[in-house]
PDB file of N, CA and C in Angstrom:
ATOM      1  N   UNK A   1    -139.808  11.813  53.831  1.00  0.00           N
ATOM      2  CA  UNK A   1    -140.107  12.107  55.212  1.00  0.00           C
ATOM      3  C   UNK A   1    -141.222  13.141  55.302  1.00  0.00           C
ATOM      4  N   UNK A   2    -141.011  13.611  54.465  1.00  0.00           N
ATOM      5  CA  UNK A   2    -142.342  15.101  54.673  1.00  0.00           C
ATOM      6  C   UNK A   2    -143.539  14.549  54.609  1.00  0.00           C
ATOM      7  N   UNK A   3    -143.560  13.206  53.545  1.00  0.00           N
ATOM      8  CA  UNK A   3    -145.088  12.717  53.359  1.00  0.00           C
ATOM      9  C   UNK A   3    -145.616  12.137  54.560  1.00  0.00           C
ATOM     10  N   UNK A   4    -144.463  11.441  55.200  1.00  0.00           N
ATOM     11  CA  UNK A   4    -144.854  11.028  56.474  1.00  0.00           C
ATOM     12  C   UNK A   4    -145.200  11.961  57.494  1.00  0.00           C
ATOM     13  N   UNK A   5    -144.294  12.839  57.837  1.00  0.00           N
ATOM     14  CA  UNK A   5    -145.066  13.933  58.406  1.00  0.00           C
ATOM     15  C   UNK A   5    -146.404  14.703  58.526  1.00  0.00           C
ATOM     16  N   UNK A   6    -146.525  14.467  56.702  1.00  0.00           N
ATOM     17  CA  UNK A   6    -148.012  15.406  56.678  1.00  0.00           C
ATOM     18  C   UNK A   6    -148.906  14.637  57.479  1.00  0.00           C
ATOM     19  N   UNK A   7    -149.071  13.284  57.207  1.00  0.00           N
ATOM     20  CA  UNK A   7    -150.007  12.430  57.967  1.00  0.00           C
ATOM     21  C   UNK A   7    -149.741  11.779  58.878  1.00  0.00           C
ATOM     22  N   UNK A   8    -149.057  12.238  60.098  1.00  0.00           N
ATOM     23  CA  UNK A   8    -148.591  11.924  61.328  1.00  0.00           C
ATOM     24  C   UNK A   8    -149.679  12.095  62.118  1.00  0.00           C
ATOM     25  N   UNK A   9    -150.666  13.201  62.050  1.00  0.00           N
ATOM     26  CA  UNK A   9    -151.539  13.126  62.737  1.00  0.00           C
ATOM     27  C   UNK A   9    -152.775  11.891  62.952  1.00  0.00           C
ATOM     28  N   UNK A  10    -153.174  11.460  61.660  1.00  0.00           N
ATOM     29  CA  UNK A  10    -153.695  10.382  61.419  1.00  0.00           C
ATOM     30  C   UNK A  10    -153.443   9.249  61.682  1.00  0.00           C
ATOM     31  N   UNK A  11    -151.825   8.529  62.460  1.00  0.00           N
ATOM     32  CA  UNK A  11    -151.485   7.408  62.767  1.00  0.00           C
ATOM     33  C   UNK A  11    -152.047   7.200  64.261  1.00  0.00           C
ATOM     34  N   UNK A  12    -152.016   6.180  64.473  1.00  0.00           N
ATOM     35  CA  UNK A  12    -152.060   5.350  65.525  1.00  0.00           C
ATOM     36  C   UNK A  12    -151.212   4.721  66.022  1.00  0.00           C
ATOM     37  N   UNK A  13    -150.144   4.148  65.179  1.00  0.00           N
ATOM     38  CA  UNK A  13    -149.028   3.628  65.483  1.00  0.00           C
ATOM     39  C   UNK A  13    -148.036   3.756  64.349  1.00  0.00           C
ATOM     40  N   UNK A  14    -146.690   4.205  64.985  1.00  0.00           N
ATOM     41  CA  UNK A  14    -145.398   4.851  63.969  1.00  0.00           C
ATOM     42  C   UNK A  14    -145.061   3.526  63.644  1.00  0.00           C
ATOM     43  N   UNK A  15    -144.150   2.946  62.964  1.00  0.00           N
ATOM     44  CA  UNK A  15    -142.834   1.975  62.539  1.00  0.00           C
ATOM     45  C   UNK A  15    -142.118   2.230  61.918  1.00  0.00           C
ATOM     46  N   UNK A  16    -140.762   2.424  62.414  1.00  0.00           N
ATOM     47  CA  UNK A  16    -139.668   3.621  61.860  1.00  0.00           C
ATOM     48  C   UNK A  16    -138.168   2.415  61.728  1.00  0.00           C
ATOM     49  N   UNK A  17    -138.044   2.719  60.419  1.00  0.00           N
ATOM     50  CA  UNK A  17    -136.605   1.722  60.275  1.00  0.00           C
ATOM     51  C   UNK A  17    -135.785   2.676  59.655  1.00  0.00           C
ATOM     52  N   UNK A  18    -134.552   1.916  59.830  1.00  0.00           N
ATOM     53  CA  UNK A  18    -133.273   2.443  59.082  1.00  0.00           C
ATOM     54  C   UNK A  18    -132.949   3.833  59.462  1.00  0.00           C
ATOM     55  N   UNK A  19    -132.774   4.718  58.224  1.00  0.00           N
ATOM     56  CA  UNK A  19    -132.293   6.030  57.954  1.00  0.00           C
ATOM     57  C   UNK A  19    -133.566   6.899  58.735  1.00  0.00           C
ATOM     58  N   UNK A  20    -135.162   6.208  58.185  1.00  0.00           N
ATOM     59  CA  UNK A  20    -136.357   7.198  58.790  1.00  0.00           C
ATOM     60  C   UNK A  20    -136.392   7.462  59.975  1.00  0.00           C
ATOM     61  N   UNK A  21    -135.167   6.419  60.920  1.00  0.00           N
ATOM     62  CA  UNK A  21    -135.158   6.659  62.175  1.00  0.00           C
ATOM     63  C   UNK A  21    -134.437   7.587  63.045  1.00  0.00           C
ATOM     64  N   UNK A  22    -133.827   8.314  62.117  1.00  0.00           N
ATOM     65  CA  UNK A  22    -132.862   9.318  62.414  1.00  0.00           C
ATOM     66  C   UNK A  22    -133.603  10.601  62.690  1.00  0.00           C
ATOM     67  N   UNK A  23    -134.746  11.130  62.644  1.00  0.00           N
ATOM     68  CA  UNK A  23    -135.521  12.163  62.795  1.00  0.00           C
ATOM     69  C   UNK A  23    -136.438  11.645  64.581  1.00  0.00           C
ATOM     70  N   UNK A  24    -136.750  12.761  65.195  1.00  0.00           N
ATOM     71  CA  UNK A  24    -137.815  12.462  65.994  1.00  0.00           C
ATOM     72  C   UNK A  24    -139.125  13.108  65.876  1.00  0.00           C
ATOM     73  N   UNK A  25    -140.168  12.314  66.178  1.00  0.00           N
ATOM     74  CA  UNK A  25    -141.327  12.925  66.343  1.00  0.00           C
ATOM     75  C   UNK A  25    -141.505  13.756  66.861  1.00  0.00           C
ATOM     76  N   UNK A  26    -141.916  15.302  66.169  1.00  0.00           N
ATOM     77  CA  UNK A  26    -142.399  16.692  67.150  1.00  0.00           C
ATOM     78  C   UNK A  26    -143.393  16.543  68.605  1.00  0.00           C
ATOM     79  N   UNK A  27    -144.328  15.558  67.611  1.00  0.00           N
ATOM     80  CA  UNK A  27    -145.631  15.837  68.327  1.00  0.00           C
ATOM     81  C   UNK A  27    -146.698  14.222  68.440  1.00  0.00           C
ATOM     82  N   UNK A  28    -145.625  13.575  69.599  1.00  0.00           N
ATOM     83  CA  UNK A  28    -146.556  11.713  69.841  1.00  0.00           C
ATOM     84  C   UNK A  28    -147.984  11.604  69.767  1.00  0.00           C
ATOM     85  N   UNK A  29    -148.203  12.732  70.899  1.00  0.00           N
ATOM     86  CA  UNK A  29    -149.775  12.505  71.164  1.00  0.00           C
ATOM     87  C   UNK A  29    -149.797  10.748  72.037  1.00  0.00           C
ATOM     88  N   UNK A  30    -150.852  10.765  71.468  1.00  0.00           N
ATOM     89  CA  UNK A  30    -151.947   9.262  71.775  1.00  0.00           C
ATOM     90  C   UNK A  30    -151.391   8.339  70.897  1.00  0.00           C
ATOM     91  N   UNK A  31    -150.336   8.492  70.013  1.00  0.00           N
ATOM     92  CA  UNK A  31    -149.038   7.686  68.809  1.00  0.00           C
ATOM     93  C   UNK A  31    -148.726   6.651  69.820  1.00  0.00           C
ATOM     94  N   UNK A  32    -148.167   5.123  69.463  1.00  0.00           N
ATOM     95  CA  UNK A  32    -147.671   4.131  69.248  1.00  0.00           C
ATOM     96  C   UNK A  32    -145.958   4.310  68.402  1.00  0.00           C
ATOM     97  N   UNK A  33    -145.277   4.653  68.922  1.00  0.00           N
ATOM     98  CA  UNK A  33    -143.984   4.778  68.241  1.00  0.00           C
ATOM     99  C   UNK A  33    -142.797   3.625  68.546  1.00  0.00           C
ATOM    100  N   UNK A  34    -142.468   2.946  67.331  1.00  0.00           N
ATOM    101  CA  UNK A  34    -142.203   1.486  67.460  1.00  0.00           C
ATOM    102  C   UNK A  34    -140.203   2.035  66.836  1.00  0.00           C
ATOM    103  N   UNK A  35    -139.311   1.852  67.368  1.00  0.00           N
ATOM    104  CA  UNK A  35    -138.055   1.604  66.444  1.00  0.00           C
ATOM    105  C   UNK A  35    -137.544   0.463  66.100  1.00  0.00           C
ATOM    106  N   UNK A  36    -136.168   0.345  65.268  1.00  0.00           N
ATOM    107  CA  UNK A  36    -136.139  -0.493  64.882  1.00  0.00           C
ATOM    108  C   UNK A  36    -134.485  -0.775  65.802  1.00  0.00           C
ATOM    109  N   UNK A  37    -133.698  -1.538  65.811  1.00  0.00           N
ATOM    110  CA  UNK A  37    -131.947  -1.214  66.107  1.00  0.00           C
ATOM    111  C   UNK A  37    -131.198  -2.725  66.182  1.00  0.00           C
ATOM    112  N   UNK A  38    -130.490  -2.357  64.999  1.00  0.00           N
ATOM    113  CA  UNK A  38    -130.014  -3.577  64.359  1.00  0.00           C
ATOM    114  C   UNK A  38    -128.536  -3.333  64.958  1.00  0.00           C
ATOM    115  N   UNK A  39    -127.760  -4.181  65.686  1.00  0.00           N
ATOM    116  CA  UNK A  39    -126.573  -3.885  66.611  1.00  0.00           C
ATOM    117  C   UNK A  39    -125.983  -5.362  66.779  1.00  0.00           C
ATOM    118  N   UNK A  40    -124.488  -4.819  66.952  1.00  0.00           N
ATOM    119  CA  UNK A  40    -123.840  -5.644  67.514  1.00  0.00           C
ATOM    120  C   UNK A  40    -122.968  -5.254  68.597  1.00  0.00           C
ATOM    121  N   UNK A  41    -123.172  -6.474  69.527  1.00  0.00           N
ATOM    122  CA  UNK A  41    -122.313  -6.615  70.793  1.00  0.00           C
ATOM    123  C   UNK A  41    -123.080  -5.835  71.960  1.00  0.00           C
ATOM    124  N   UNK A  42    -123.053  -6.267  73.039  1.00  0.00           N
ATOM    125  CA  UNK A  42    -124.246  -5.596  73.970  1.00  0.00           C
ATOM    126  C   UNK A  42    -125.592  -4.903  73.215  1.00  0.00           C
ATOM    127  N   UNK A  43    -126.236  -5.669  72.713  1.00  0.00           N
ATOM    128  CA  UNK A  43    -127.434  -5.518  71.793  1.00  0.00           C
ATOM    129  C   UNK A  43    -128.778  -4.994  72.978  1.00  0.00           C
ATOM    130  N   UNK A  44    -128.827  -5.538  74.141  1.00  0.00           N
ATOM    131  CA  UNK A  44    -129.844  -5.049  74.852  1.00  0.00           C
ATOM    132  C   UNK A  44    -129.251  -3.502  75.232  1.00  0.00           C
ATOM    133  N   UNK A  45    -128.267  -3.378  75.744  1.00  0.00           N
ATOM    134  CA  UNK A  45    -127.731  -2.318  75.881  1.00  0.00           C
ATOM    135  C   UNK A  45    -128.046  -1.174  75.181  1.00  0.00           C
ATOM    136  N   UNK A  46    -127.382  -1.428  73.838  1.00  0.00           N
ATOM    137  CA  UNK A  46    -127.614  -0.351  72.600  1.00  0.00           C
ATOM    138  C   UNK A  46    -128.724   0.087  72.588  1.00  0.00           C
ATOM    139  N   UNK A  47    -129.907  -0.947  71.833  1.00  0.00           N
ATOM    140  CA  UNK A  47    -131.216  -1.257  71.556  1.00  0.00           C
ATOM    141  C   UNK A  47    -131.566   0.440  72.966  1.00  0.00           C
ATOM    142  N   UNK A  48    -131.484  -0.267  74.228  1.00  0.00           N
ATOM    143  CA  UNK A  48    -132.217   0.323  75.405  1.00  0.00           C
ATOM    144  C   UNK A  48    -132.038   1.605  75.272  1.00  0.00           C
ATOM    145  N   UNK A  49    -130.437   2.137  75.071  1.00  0.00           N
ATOM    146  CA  UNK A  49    -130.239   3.694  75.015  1.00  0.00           C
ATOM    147  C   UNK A  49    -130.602   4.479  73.413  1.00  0.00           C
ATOM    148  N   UNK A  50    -130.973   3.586  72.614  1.00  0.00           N
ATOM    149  CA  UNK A  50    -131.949   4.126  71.430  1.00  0.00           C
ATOM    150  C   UNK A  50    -133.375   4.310  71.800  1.00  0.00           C
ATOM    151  N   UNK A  51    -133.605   3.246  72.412  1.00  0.00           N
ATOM    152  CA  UNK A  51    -134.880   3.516  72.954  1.00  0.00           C
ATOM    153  C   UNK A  51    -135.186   4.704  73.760  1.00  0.00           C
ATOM    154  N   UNK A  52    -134.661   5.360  74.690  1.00  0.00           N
ATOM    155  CA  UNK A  52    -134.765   6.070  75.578  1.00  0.00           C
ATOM    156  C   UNK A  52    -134.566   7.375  74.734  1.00  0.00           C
ATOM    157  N   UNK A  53    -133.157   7.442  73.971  1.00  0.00           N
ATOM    158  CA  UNK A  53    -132.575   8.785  73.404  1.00  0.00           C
ATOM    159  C   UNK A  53    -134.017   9.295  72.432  1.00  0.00           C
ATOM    160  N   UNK A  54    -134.632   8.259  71.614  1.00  0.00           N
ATOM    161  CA  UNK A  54    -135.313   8.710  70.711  1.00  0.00           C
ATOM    162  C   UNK A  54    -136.667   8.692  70.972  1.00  0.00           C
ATOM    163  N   UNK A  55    -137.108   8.410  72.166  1.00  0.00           N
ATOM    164  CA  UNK A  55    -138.488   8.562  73.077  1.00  0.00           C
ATOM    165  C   UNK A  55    -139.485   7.787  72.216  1.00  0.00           C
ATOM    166  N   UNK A  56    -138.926   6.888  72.092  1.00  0.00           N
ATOM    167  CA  UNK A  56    -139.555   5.438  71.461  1.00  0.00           C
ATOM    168  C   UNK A  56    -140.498   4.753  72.706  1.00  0.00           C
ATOM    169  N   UNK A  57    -141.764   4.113  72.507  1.00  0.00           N
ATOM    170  CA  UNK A  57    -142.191   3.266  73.392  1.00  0.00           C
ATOM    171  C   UNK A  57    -142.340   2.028  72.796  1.00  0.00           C
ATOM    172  N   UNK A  58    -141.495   1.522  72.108  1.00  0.00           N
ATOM    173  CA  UNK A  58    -141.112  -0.110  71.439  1.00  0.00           C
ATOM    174  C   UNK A  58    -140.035   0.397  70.592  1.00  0.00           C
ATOM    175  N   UNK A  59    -139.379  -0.585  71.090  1.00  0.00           N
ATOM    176  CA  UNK A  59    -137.943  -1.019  69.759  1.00  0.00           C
ATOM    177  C   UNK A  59    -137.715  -2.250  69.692  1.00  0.00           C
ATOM    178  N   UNK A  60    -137.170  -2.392  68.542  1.00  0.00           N
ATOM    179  CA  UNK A  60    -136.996  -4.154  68.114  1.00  0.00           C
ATOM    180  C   UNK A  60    -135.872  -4.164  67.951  1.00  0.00           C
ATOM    181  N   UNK A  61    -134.631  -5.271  68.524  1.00  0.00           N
ATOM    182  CA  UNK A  61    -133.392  -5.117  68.818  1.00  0.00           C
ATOM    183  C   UNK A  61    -133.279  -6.387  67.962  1.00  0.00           C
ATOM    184  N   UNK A  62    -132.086  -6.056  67.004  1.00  0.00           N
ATOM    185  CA  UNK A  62    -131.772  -7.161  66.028  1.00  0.00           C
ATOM    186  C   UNK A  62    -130.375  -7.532  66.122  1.00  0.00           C
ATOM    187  N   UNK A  63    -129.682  -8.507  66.450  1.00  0.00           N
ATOM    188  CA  UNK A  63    -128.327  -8.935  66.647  1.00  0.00           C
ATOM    189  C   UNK A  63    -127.887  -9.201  65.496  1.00  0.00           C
ATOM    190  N   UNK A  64    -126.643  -8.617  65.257  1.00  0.00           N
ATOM    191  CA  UNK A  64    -126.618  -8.162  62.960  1.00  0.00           C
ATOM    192  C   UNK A  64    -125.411  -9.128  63.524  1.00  0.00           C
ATOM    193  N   UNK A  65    -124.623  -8.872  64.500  1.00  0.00           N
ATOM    194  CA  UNK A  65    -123.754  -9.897  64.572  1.00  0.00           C
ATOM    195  C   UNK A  65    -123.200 -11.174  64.275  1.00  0.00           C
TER     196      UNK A  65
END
């Protein structure tokens, strides 16, 4: 995670899966921050309040179900 950090400034666009998604970005800026949320049962649901909690502007909602 730190490596990612160091060069956070340099992205344009995040893509954050799994475990890496457990941290939030200090500092978006002009960032593209994409999650990932693999769920079952009310999947738009979940997906939406990950989205919001982790100030994501894309998430990809995966029905593991």
């Amino acid at each position: 995670m730190r490596s990612l950090l160091s060069r956070l400034a340099e992205a344009t666009v995040v893509i954050k899966a799994a475990v890496v998604s457990d941290y939030r970005v200090a500092q978006k800026g002009a960032r593209i921050v994409v999650g990932f949320a693999a769920k079952t049962g009310e999947v738009v649901q979940r997906a939406h309040h990950k989205l919001m909690a982790k100030q994501l502007d894309l998430i990809v909602a995966n029905d593991v179900s």
